[in-house]
C-alpha atoms as a PDB file:
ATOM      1  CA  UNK A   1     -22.412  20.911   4.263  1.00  0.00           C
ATOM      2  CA  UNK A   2     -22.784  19.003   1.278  1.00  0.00           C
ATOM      3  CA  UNK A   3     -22.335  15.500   3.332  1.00  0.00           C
ATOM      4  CA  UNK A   4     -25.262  16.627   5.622  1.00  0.00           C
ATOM      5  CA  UNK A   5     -27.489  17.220   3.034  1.00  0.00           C
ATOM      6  CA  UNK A   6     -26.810  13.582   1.143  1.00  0.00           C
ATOM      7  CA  UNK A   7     -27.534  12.132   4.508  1.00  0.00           C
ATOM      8  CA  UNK A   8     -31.029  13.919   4.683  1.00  0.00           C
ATOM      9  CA  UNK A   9     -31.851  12.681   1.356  1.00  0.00           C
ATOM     10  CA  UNK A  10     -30.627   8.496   2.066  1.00  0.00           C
ATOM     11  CA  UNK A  11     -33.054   9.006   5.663  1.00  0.00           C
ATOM     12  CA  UNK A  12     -35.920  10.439   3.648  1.00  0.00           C
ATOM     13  CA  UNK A  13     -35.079   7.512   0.858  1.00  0.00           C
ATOM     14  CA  UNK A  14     -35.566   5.396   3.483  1.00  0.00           C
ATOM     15  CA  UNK A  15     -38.635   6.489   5.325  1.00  0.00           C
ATOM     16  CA  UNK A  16     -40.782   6.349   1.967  1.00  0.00           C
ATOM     17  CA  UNK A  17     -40.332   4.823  -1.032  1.00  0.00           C
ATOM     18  CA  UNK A  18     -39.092   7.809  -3.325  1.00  0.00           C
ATOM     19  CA  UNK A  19     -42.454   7.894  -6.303  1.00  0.00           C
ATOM     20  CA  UNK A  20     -41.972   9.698  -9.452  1.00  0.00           C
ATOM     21  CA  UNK A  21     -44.322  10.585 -11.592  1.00  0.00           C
ATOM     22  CA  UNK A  22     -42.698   9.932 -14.762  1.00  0.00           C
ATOM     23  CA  UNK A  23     -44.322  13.608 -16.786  1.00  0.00           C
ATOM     24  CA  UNK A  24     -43.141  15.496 -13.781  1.00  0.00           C
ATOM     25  CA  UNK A  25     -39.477  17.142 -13.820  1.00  0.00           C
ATOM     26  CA  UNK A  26     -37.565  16.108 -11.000  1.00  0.00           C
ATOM     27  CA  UNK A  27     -34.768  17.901  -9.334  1.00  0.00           C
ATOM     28  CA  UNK A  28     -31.844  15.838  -7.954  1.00  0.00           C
ATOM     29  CA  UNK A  29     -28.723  18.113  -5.667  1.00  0.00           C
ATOM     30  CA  UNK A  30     -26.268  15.948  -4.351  1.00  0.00           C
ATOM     31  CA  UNK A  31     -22.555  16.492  -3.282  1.00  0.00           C
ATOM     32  CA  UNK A  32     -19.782  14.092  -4.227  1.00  0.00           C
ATOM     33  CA  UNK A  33     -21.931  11.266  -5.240  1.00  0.00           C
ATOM     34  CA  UNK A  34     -21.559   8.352  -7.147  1.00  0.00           C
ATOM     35  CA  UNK A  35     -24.103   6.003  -8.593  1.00  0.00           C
ATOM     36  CA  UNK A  36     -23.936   2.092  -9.776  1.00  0.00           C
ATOM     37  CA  UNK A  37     -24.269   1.015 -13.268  1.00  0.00           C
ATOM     38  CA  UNK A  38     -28.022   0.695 -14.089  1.00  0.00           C
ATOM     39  CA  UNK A  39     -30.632   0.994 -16.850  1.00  0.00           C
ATOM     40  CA  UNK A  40     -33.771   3.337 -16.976  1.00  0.00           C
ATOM     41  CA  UNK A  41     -36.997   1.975 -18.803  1.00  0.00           C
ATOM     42  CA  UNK A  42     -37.582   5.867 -19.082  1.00  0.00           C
ATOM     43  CA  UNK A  43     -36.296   8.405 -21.358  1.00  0.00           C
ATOM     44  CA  UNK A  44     -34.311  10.979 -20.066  1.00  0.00           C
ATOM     45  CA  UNK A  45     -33.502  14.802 -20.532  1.00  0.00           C
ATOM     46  CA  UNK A  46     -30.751  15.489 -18.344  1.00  0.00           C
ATOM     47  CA  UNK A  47     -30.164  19.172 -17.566  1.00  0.00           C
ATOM     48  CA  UNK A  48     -27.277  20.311 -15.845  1.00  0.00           C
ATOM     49  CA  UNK A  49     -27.740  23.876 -14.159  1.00  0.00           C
ATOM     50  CA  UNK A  50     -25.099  23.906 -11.884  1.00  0.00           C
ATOM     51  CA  UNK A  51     -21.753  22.238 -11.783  1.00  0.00           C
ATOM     52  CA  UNK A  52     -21.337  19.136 -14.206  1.00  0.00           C
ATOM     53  CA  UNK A  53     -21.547  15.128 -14.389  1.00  0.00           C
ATOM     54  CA  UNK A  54     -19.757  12.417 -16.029  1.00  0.00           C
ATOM     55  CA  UNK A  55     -21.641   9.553 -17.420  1.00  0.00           C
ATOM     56  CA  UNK A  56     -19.864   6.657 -18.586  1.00  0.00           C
ATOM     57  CA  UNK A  57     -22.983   4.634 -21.098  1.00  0.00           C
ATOM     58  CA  UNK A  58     -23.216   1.771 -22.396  1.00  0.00           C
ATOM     59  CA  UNK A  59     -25.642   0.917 -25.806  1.00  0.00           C
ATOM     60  CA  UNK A  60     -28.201  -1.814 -25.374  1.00  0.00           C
ATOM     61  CA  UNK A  61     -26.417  -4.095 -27.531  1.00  0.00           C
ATOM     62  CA  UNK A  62     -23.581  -4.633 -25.051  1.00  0.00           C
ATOM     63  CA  UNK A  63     -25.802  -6.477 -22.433  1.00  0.00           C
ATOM     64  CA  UNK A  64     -24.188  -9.468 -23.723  1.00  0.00           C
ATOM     65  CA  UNK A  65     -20.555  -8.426 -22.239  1.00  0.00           C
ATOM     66  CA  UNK A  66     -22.397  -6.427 -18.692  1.00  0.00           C
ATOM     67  CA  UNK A  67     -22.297  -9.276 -16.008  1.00  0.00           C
ATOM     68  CA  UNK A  68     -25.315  -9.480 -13.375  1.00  0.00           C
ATOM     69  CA  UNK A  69     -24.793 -11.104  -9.906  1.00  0.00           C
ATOM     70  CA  UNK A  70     -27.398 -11.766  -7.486  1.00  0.00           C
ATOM     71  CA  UNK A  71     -27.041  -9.783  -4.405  1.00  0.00           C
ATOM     72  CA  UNK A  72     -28.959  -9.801  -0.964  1.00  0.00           C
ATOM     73  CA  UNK A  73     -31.555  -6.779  -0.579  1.00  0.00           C
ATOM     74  CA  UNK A  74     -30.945  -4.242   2.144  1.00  0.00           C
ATOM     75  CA  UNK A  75     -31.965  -0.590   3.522  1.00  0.00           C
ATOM     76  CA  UNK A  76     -29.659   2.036   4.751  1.00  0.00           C
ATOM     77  CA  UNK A  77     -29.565   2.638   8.216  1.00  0.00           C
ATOM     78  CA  UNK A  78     -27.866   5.584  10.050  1.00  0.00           C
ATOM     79  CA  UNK A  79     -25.424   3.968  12.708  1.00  0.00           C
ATOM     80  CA  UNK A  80     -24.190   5.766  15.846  1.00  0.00           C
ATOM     81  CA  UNK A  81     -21.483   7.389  14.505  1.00  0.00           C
ATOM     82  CA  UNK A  82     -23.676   9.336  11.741  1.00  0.00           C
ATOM     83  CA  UNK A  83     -22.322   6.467   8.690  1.00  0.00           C
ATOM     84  CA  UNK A  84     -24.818   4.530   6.635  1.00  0.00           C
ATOM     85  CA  UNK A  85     -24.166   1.335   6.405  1.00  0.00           C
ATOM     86  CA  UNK A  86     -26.185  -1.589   4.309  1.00  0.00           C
ATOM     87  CA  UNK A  87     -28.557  -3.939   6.497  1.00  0.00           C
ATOM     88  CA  UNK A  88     -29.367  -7.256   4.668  1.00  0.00           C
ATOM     89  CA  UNK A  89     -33.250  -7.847   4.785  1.00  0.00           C
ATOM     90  CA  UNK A  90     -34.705 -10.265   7.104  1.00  0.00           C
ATOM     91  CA  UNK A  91     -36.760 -11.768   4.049  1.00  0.00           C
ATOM     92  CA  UNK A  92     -33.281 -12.795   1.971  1.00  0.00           C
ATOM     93  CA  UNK A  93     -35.091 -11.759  -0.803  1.00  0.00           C
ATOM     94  CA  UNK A  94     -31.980 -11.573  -3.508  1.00  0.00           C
ATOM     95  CA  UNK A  95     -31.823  -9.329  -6.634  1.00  0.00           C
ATOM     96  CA  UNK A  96     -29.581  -9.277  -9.766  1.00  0.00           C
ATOM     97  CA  UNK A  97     -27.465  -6.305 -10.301  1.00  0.00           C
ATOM     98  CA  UNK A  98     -24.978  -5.127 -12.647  1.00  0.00           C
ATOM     99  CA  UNK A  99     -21.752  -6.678 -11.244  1.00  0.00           C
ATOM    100  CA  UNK A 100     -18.967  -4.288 -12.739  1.00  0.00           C
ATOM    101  CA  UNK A 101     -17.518  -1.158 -11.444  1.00  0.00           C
ATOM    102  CA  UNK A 102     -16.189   0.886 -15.288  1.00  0.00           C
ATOM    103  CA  UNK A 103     -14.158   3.287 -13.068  1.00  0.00           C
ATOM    104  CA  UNK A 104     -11.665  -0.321 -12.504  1.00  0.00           C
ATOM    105  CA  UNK A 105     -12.915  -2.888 -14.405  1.00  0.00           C
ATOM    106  CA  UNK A 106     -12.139  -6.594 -13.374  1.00  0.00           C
ATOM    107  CA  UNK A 107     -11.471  -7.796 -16.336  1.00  0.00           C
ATOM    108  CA  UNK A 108      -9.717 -11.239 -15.008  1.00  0.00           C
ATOM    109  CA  UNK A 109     -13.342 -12.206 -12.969  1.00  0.00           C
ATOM    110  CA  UNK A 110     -15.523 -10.003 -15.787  1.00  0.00           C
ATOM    111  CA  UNK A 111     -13.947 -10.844 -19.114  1.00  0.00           C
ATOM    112  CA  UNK A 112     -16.656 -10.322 -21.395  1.00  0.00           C
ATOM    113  CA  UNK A 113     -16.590  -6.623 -20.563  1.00  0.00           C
ATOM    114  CA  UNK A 114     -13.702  -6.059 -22.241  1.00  0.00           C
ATOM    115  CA  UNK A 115     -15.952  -6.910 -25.457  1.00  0.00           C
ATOM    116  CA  UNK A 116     -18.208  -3.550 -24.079  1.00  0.00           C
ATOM    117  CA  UNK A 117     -17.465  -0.023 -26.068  1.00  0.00           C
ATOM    118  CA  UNK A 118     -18.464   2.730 -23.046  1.00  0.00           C
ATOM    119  CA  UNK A 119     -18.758   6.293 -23.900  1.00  0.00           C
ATOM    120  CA  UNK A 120     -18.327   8.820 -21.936  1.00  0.00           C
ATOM    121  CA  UNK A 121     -19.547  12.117 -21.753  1.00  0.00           C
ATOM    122  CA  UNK A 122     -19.362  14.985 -19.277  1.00  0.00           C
ATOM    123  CA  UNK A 123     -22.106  17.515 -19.006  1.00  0.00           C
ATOM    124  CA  UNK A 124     -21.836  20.788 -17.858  1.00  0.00           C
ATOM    125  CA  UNK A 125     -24.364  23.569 -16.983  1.00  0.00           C
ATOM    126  CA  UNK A 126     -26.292  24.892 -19.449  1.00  0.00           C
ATOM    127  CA  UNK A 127     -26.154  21.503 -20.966  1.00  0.00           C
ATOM    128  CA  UNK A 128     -28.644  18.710 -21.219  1.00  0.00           C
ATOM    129  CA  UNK A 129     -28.376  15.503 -22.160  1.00  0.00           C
ATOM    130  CA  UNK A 130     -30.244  12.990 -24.006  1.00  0.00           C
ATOM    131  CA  UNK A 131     -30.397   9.494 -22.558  1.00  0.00           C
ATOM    132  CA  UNK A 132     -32.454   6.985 -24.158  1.00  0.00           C
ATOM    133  CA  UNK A 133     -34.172   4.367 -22.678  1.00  0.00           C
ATOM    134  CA  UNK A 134     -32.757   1.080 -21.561  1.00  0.00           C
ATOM    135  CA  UNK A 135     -28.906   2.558 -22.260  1.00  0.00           C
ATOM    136  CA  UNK A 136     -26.754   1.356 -19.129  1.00  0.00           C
ATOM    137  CA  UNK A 137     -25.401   4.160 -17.669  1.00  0.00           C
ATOM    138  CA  UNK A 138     -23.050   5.175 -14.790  1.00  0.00           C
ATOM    139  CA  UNK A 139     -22.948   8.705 -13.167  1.00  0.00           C
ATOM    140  CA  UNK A 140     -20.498  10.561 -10.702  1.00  0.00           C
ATOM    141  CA  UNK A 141     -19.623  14.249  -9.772  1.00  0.00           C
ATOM    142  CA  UNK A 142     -17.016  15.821  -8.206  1.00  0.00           C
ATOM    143  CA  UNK A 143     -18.427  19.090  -7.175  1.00  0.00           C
ATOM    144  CA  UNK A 144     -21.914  20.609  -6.076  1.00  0.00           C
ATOM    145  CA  UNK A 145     -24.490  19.819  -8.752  1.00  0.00           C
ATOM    146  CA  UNK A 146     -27.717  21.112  -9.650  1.00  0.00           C
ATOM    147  CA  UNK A 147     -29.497  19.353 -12.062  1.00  0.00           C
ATOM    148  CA  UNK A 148     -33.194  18.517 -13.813  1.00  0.00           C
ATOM    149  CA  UNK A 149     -34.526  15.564 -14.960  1.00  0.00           C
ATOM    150  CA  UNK A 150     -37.491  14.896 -17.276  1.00  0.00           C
ATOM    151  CA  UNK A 151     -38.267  11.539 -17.120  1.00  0.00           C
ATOM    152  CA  UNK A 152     -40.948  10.422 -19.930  1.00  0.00           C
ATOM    153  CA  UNK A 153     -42.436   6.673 -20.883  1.00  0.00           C
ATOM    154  CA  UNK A 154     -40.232   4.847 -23.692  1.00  0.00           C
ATOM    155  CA  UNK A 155     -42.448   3.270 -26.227  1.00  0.00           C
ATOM    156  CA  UNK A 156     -42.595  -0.597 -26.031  1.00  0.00           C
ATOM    157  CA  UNK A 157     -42.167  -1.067 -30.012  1.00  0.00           C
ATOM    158  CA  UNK A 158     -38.945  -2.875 -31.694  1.00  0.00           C
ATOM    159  CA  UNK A 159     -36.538  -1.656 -28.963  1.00  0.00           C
ATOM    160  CA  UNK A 160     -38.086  -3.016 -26.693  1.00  0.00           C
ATOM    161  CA  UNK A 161     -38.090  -6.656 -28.567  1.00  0.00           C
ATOM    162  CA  UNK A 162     -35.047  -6.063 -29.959  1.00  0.00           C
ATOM    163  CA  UNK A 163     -34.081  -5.538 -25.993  1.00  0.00           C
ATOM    164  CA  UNK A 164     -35.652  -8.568 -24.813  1.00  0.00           C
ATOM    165  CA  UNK A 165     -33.725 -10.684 -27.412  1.00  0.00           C
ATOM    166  CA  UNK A 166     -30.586  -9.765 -26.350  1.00  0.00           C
ATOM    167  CA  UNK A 167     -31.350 -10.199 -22.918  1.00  0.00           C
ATOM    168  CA  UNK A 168     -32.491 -14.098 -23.660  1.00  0.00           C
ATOM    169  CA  UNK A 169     -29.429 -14.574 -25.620  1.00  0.00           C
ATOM    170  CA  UNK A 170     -27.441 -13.317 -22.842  1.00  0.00           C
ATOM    171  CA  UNK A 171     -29.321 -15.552 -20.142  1.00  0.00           C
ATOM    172  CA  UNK A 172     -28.887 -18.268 -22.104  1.00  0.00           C
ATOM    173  CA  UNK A 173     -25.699 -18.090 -23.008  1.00  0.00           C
ATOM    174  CA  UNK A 174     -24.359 -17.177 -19.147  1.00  0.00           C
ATOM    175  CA  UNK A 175     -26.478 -20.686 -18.354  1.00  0.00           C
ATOM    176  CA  UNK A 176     -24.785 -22.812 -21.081  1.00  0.00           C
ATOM    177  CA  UNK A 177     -21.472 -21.144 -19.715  1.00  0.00           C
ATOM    178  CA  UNK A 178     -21.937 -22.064 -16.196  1.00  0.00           C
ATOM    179  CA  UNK A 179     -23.358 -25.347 -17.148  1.00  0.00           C
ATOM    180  CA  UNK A 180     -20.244 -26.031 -18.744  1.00  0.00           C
ATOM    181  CA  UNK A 181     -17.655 -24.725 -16.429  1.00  0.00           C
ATOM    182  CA  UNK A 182     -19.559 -26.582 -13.695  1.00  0.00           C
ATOM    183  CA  UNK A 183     -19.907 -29.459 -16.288  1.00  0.00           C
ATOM    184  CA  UNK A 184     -15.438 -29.351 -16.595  1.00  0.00           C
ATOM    185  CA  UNK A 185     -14.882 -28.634 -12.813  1.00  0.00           C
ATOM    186  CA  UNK A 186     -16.689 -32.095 -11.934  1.00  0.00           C
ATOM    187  CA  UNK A 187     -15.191 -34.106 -14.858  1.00  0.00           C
ATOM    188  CA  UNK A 188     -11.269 -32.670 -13.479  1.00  0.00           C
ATOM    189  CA  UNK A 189     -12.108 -33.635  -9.635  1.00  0.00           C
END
């Protein structure tokens, strides 16, 4: 049952663009699901009603040691047998994404991660959860779940800078890396 209904939600993802008005509560029930490391420029009440979550997060200040790739955009599209599968875009457009799975790390192609210091918390019903702004975060459950969200506007003051530092540094310092491996590839050929 709980398949079916996940594969109601992905068409109706898919039909419209999913809006949320950020001071409305939203209400998220999904079976067995799993969702990629990302970052919210919301803050976030988490309330579990029904079942529980585990979130594995990740402070601000270890965007230095999360690696981004750049990835071809795609929809989901339900094939004949009743499986989603990913459809590149016809416009190539690409877009950078958080490259590392915490569950199994690769720490031989990622090693910077193992610099990161997750935390992880599991929240159960009754329970809510405070998740601040801009914190990377991973989520999975392993039974039903019923849970809210409050989604509100972070404020844009010295978090935000603070943010946008790091994330220079961290640009910069991935260029002047791959400048330089490039840089020692060419000089050993």
């Amino acid at each position: 049952k709980g398949m079916t209904e996940n594969k109601q939600f992905m068409k109706n993802c898919n039909r419209s663009s999913l809006e949320i008005d950020e001071a409305s509560p939203v209400m998220f029930m999904f079976f067995t699901l799993l969702f990629l490391v990302h970052r919210d420029h919301y803050e976030n009440l988490y309330c579990v009603v029904s079942g529980q979550k585990t979130f594995i997060l990740l402070p601000p200040t270890d965007l230095p040691f999360i690696p981004y790739e750049t990835y071809s955009s795609g929809v989901y599209k339900e094939n004949a047998d009743g499986e989603f599968e990913i459809i590149k875009t016809e416009n190539g457009d690409k877009v950078s994404w958080i490259a590392i799975d915490p569950l199994k790390p690769n720490l031989e192609k990622y090693p910077q991660y193992a610099s990161a210091r997750p935390l992880t918390v599991t929240v159960k019903a009754g329970e809510t959860l405070y998740l601040p702004s801009l914190w990377f975060h991973h989520v999975q459950q392993s039974q039903a779940c019923i849970a809210v969200n409050y989604w509100y506007d972070m404020d844009f003051d010295i978090k935000w800078a603070y943010y946008k530092f790091l994330e220079k540094l961290s640009c910069d310092k991935q260029s002047i890396t791959h400048y330089t491996e490039k840089k020692n590839n060419l000089q050993t050929h």
